[in-house]
Protein backbone atom coordinates (compact mmCIF):
# COMPACT_ATOMS: atom_id res chain seq x y z
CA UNK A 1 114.14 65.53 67.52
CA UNK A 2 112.19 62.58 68.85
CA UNK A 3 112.79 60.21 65.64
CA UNK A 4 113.19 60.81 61.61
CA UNK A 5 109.81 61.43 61.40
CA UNK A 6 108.80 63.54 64.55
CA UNK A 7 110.34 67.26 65.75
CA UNK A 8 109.38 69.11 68.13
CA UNK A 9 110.22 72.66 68.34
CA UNK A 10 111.26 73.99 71.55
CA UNK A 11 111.82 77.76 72.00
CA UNK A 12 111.62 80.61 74.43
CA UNK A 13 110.88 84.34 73.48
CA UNK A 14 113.24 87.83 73.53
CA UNK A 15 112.59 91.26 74.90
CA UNK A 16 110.21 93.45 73.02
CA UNK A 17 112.53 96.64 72.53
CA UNK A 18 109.94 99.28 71.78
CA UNK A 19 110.45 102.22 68.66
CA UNK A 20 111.07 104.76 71.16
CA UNK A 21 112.66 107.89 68.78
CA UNK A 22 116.31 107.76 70.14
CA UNK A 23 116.48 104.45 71.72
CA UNK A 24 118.55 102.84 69.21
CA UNK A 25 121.26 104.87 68.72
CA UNK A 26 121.09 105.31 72.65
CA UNK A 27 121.26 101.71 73.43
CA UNK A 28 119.14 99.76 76.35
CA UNK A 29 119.31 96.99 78.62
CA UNK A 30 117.06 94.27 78.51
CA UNK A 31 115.96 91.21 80.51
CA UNK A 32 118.59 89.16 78.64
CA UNK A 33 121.63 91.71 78.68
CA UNK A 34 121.40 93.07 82.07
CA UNK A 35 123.41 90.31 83.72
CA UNK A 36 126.20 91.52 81.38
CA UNK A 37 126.19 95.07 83.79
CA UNK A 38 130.30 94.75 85.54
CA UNK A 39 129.42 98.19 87.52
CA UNK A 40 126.23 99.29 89.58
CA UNK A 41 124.84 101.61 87.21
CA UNK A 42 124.17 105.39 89.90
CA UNK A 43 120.63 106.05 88.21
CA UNK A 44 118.32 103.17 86.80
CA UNK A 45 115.16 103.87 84.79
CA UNK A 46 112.81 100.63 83.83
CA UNK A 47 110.78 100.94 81.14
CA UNK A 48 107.70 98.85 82.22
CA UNK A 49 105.70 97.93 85.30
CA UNK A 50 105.02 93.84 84.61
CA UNK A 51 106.52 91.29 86.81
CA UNK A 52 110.34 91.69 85.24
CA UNK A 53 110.07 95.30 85.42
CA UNK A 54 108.99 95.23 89.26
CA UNK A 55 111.44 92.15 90.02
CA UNK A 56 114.98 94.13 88.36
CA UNK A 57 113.49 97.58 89.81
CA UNK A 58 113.77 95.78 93.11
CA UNK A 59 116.49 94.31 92.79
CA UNK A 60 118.85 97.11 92.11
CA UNK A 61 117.34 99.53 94.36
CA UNK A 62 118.38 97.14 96.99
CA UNK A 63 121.34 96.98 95.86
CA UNK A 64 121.82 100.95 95.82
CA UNK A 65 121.27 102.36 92.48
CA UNK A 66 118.65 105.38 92.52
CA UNK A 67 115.97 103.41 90.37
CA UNK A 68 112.56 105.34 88.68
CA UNK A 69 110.34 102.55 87.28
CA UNK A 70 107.86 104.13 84.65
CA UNK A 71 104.58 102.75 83.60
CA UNK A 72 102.02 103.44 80.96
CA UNK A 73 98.69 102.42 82.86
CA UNK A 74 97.38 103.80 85.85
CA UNK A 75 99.11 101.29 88.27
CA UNK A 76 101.73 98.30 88.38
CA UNK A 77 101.38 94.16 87.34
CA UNK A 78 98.03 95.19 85.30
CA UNK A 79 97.54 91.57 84.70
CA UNK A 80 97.22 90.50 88.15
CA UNK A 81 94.28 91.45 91.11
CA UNK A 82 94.49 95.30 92.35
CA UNK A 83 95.00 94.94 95.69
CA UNK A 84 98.08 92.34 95.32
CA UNK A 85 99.29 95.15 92.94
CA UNK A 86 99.30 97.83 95.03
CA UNK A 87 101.06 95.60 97.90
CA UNK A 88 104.28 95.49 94.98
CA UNK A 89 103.79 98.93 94.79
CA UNK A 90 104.18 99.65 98.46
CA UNK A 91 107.04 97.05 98.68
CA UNK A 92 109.05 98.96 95.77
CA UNK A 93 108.37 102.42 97.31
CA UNK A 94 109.87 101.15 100.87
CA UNK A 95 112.60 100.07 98.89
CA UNK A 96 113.42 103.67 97.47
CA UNK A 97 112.22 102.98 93.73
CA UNK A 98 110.54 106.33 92.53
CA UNK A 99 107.06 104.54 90.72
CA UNK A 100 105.82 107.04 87.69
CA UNK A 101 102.25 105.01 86.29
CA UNK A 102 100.50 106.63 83.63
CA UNK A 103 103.87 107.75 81.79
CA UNK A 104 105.10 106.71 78.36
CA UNK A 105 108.33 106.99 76.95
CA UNK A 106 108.39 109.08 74.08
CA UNK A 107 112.09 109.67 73.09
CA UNK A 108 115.70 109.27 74.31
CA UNK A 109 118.54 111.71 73.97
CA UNK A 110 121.99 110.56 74.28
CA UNK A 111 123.71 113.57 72.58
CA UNK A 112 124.80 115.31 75.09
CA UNK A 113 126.84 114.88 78.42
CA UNK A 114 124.09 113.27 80.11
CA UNK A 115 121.54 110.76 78.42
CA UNK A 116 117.95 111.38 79.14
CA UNK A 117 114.37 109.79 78.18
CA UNK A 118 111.71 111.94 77.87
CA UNK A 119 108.30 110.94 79.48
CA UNK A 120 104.62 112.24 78.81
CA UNK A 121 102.00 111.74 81.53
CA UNK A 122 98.18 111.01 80.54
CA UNK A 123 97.23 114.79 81.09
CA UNK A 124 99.73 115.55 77.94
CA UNK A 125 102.77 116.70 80.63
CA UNK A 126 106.16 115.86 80.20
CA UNK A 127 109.32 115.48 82.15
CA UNK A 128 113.07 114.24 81.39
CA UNK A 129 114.91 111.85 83.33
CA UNK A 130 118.37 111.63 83.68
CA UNK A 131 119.68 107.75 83.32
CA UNK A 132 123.00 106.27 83.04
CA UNK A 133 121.30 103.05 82.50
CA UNK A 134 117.97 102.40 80.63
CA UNK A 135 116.56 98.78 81.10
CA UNK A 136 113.23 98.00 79.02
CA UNK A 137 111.09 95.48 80.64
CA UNK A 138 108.22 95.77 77.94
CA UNK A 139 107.33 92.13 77.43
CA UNK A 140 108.77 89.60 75.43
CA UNK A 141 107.92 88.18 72.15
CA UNK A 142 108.27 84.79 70.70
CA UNK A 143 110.81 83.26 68.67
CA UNK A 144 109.38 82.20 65.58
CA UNK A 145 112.41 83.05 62.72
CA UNK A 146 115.66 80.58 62.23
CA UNK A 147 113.73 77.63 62.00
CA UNK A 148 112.43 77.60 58.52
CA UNK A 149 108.37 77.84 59.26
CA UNK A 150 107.97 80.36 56.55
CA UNK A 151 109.55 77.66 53.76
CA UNK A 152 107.29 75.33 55.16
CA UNK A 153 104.16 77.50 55.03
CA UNK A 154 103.67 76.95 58.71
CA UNK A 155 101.20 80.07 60.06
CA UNK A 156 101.69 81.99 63.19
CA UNK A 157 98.84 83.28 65.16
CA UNK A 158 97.30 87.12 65.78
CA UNK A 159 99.79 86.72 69.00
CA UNK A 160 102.85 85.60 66.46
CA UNK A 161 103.32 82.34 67.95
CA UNK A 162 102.99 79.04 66.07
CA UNK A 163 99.55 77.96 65.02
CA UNK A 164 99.02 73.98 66.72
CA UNK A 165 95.88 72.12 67.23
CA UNK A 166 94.66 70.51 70.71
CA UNK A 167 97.85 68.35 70.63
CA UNK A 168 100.21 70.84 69.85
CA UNK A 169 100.71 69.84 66.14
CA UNK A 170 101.15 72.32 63.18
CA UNK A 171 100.05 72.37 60.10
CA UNK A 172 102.13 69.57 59.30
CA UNK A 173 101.20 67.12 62.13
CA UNK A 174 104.65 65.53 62.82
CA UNK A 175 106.19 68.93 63.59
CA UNK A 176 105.20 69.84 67.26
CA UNK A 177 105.69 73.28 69.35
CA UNK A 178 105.94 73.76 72.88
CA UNK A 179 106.96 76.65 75.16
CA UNK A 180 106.70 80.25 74.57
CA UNK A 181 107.04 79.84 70.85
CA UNK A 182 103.56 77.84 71.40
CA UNK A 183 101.28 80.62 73.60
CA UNK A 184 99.37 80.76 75.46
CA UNK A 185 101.38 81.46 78.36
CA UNK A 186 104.69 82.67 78.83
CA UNK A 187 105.23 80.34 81.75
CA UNK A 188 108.42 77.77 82.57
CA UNK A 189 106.40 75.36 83.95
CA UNK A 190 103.76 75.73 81.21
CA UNK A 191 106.35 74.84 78.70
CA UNK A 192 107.57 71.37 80.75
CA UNK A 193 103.91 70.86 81.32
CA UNK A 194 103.35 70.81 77.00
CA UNK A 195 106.48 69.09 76.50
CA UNK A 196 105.05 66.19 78.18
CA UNK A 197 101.92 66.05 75.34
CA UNK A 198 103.73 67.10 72.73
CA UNK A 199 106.64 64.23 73.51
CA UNK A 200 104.10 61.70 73.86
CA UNK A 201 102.06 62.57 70.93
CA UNK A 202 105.20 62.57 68.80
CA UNK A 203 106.02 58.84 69.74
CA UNK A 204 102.56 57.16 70.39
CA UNK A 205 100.20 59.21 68.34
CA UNK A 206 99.62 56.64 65.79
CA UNK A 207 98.19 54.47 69.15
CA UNK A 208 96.29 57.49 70.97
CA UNK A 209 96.89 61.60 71.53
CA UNK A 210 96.13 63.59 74.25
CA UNK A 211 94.72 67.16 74.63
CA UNK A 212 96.73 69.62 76.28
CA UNK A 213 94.77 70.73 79.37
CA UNK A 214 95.33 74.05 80.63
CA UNK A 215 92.41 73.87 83.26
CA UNK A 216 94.71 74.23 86.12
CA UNK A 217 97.82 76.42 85.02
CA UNK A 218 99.74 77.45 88.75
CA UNK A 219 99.83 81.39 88.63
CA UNK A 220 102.07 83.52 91.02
């Protein structure tokens, strides 16, 4: 909160848990809960080939769990150029982790002695992998509930984050968002770079706003 009349709402977003058939009642690990791990789990599977998925494969391979990182599209980091793609690839492969693209998850069994996720390949095949850990590195989404934008009639977007104009205003244009809960991009230094605007549009806009430029947004 800025002053009585200005607020600007500052938020992050949580793991996208997917309704895999089983994965409930089995329980997963997610970008958020995996620090909570006391013991090296013996076999790792990630659900998801994006940047977290590839980091936390890594990661643990390294530091001697058997890790199987399974993706739905043809190859890792989909978002980013081919050939830098298939240099993370290569990197994670001479790091042990076992790289299944073009697999989905399609349920998890944790009835019997062993739990297991089931995988189907694009040519309709299927396998079952043996985990005693199951992290899901599917994306995250943004936090949009607990703060009361549904009493206040305050939309969301296609991509569920919070509808602002140019300045980051909503619909009621002393309430500001920044950050994940704002789109477009999921980014740390995106979110200092609109807190700047939205802060300075909260306590001089009656004197001038400014436009939140995005021309130049660092990528890596």
């Amino acid at each position: 909160t800025l002053s009585t009349r200005s607020i600007v709402i500052a938020a992050g977003a949580a793991p996208l848990v997917p309704p895999i058939p089983g994965l409930a009642e089995a329980g997963c690990l997610t970008s958020d809960t995996v620090w909570r791990l006391t013991e090296l789990p013996a076999r790792l599977v990630v659900l998801g080939g994006g940047p977290i998925g590839c980091e936390l494969a890594q990661a643990f391979a390294r530091l001697g769990s058997q890790v199987t990182l399974v993706e739905m599209a043809q190859r890792l980091l989909v978002r980013e150029d081919e050939d830098a793609a298939a240099l993370v690839a290569q990197a994670l492969r001479a790091d042990g982790v076992a790289l299944l693209t073009g697999h989905t998850a399609v349920r998890v069994d944790a009835s019997g002695a062993a739990r297991q996720v089931l995988l189907r390949a694009t040519d309709g095949t299927e396998q079952a992998l043996v985990y005693d850990e199951l992290l899901c590195a599917l994306g995250r989404a943004p936090r949009v509930t607990g703060y009361g934008l549904e009493d206040l009639g305050i939309p969301l977007t296609p991509r569920q984050t919070i509808t602002t104009d140019a300045h980051l205003a909503t619909l009621y244009p002393n309430i500001y968002a920044v950050g994940d809960v704002a789109g477009p991009f999921q980014l740390t230094h995106v979110a200092a770079h609109q807190a700047w605007y939205a802060a300075v549009n909260a306590l001089f806009g009656r004197l001038k706003r400014f436009r939140v430029d995005y021309h130049a947004i660092p990528w890596c």
